[in-house]
Protein backbone atom coordinates (compact mmCIF):
# COMPACT_ATOMS: atom_id res chain seq x y z
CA UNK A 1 110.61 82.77 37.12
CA UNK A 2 113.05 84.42 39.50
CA UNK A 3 114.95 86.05 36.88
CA UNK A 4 111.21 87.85 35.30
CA UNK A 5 110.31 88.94 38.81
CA UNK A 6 113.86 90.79 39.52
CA UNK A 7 113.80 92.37 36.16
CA UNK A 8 110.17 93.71 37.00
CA UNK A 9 110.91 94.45 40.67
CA UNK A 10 114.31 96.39 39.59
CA UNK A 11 112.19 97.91 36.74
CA UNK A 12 110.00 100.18 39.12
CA UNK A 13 110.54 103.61 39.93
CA UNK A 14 111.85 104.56 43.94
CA UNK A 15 109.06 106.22 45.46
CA UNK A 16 110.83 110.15 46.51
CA UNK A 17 111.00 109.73 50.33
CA UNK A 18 109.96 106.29 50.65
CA UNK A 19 113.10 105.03 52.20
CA UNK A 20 113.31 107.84 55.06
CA UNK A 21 109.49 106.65 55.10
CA UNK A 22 110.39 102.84 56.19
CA UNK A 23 113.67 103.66 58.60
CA UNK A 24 111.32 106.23 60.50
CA UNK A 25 108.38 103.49 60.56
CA UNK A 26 111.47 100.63 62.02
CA UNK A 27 112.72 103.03 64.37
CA UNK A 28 109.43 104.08 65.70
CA UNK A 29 108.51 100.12 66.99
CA UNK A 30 108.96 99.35 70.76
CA UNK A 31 111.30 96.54 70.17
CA UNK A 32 114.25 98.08 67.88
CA UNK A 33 115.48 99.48 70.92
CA UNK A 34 116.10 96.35 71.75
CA UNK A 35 118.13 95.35 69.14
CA UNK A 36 121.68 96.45 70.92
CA UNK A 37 123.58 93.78 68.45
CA UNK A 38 122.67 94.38 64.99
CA UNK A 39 123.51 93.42 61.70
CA UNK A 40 122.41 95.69 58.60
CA UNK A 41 123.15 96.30 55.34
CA UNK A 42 124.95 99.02 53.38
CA UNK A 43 122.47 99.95 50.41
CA UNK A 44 122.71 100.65 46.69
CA UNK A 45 120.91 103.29 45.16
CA UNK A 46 118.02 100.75 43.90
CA UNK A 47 117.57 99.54 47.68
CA UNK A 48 116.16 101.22 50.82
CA UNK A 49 118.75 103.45 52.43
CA UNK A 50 119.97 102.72 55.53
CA UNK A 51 121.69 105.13 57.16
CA UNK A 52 119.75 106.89 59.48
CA UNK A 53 119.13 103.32 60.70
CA UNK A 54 123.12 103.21 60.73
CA UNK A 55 123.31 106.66 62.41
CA UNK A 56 120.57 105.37 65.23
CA UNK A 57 122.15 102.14 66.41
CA UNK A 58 125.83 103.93 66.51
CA UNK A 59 124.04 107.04 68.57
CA UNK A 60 122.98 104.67 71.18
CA UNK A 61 125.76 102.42 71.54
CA UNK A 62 124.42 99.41 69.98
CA UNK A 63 126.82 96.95 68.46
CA UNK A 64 126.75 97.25 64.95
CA UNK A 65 128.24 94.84 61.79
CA UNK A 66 127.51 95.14 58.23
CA UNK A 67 128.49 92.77 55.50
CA UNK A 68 132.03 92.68 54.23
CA UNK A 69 133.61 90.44 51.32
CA UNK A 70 136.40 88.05 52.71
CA UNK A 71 137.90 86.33 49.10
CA UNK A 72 134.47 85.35 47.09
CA UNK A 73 132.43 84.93 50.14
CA UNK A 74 130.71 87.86 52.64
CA UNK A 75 130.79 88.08 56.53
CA UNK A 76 130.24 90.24 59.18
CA UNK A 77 132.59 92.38 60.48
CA UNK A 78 131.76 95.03 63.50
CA UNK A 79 131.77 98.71 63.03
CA UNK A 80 131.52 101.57 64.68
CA UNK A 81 131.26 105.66 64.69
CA UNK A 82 134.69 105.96 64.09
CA UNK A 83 134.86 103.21 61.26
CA UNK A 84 136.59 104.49 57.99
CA UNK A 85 134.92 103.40 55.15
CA UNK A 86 135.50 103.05 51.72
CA UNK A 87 133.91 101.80 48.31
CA UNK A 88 133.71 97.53 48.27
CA UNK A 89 132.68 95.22 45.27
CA UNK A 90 129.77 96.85 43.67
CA UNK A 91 129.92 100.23 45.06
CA UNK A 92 129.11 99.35 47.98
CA UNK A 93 130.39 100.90 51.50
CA UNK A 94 132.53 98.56 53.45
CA UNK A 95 134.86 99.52 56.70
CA UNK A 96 138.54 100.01 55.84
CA UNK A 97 139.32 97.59 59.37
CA UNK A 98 136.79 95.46 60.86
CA UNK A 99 136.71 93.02 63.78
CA UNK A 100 135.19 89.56 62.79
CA UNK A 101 131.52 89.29 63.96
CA UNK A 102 129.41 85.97 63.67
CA UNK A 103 126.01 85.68 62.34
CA UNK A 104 125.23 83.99 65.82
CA UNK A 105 126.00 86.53 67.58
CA UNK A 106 123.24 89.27 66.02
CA UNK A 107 119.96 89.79 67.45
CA UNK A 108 118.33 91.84 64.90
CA UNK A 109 119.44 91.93 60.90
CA UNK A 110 118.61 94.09 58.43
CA UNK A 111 118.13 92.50 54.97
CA UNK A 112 117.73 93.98 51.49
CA UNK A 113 116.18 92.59 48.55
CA UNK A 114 114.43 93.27 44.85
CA UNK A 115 110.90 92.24 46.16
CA UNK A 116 109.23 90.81 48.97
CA UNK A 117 106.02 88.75 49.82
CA UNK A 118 103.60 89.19 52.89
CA UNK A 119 104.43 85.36 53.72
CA UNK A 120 108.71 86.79 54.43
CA UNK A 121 109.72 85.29 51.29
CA UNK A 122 112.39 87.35 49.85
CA UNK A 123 114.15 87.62 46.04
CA UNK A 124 117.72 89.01 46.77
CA UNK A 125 119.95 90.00 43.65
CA UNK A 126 120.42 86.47 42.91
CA UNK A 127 123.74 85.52 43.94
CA UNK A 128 122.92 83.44 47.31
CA UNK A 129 125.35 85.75 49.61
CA UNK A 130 122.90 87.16 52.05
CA UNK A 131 120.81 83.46 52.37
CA UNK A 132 124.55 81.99 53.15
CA UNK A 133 124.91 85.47 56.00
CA UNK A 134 121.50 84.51 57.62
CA UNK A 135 121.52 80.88 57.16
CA UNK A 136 123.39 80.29 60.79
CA UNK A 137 121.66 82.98 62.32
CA UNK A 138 118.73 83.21 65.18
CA UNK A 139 118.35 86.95 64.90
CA UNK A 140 114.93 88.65 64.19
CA UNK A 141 115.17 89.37 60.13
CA UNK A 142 113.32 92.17 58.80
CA UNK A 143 113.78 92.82 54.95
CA UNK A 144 113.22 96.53 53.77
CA UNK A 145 110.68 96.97 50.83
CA UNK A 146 109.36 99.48 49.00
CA UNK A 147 105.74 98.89 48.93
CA UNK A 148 105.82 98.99 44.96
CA UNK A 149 107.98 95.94 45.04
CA UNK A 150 105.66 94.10 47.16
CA UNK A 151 104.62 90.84 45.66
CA UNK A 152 101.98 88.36 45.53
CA UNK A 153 104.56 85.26 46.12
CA UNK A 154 108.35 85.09 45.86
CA UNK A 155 109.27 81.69 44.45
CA UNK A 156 111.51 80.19 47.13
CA UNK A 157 113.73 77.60 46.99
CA UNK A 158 115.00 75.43 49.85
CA UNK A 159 117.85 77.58 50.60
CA UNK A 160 116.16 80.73 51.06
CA UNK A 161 115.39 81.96 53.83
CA UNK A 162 112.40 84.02 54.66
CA UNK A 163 112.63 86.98 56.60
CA UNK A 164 110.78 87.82 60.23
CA UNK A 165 109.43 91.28 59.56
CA UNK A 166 108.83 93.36 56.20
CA UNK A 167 109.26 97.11 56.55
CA UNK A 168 107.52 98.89 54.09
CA UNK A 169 106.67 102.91 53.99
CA UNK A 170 103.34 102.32 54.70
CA UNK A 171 103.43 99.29 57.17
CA UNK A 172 104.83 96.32 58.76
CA UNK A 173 104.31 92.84 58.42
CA UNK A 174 104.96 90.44 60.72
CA UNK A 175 105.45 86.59 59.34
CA UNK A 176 103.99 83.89 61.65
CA UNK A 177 107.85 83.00 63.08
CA UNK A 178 108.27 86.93 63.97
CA UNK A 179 106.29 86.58 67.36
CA UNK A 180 108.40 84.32 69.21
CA UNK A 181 111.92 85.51 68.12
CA UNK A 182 110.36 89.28 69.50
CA UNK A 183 109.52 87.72 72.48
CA UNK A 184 113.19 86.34 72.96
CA UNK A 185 114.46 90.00 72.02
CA UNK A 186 112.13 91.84 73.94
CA UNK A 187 109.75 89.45 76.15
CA UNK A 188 106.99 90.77 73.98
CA UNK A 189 103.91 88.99 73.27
């Protein structure tokens, strides 16, 4: 079932300005602000693009980490505007150095995926490393998704784990467990 859905999901075209679409509809809510230690994603050119979210949280001092591969496993390691980077496993963008950062220790994290559901439920690539990254974490989790790879129900199995917030280009949607982790970030009700 998972493996029809991602082949579907992957199949559909990237909507021309859709990801500048969703980082402009993140940054614009009252509580990213708040998110001074944040963990987010480098993307591929079949996920939405991060880096004016990237450019944002480095422009206003916020502490920033992004995935990086340590032997067959990923972790977080802490960048910042002066981080060198270079091309990782799968053509990916990964910092040359990196101080260790813990999943604990993010507020916020960014998450890509094929396809989301309304309910937070999210289909990643398929390989587990991003569930193992969040699985220790407290931090608010919004998932970036195009709105064409939106879907009724993401079959989930006990490991994954479903995300806070979806950002889409044309809205948000907030998962029942979003409300109280904003109100730890932000004290908003």
């Amino acid at each position: 079932m998972k493996h029809r859905l991602r082949k579907h999901a992957k199949g559909k075209p990237v909507p021309e300005g859709a990801a500048q679409a969703i980082q402009r509809r993140l940054t614009a809510q009252d509580w990213w602000a708040a998110g001074f230690q944040v963990g987010i994603y480098r993307s591929t050119a079949s996920e939405p693009a991060t880096e004016a979210l990237l450019a944002d949280l480095l422009a206003r001092g916020a502490q920033v980490a992004v995935p990086v591969k340590r032997g067959v496993e990923y972790g977080w390691g802490w960048v910042g505007a002066d981080t060198r980077w270079e091309k990782g496993p799968h053509g990916i963008w990964e910092p040359a150095e990196f101080r260790e950062a813990s999943s604990k220790e993010l507020r916020v994290i960014v998450v890509p995926g094929v396809a989301f559901d309304a309910q937070g439920g999210r289909l990643g690539h398929g390989r587990g490393h991003f569930d193992r990254l969040l699985a220790q974490s407290g931090a608010l989790l919004v998932g970036l998704c195009f709105e064409n790879r939106l879907v009724e129900a993401v079959p989930l199995e006990p490991h994954d784990v479903r995300m806070d917030v979806v950002a889409t280009e044309k809205r948000m949607i907030f998962a029942p467990a979003a409300a109280a982790k904003l109100e730890r970030l932000v004290g908003w009700r």
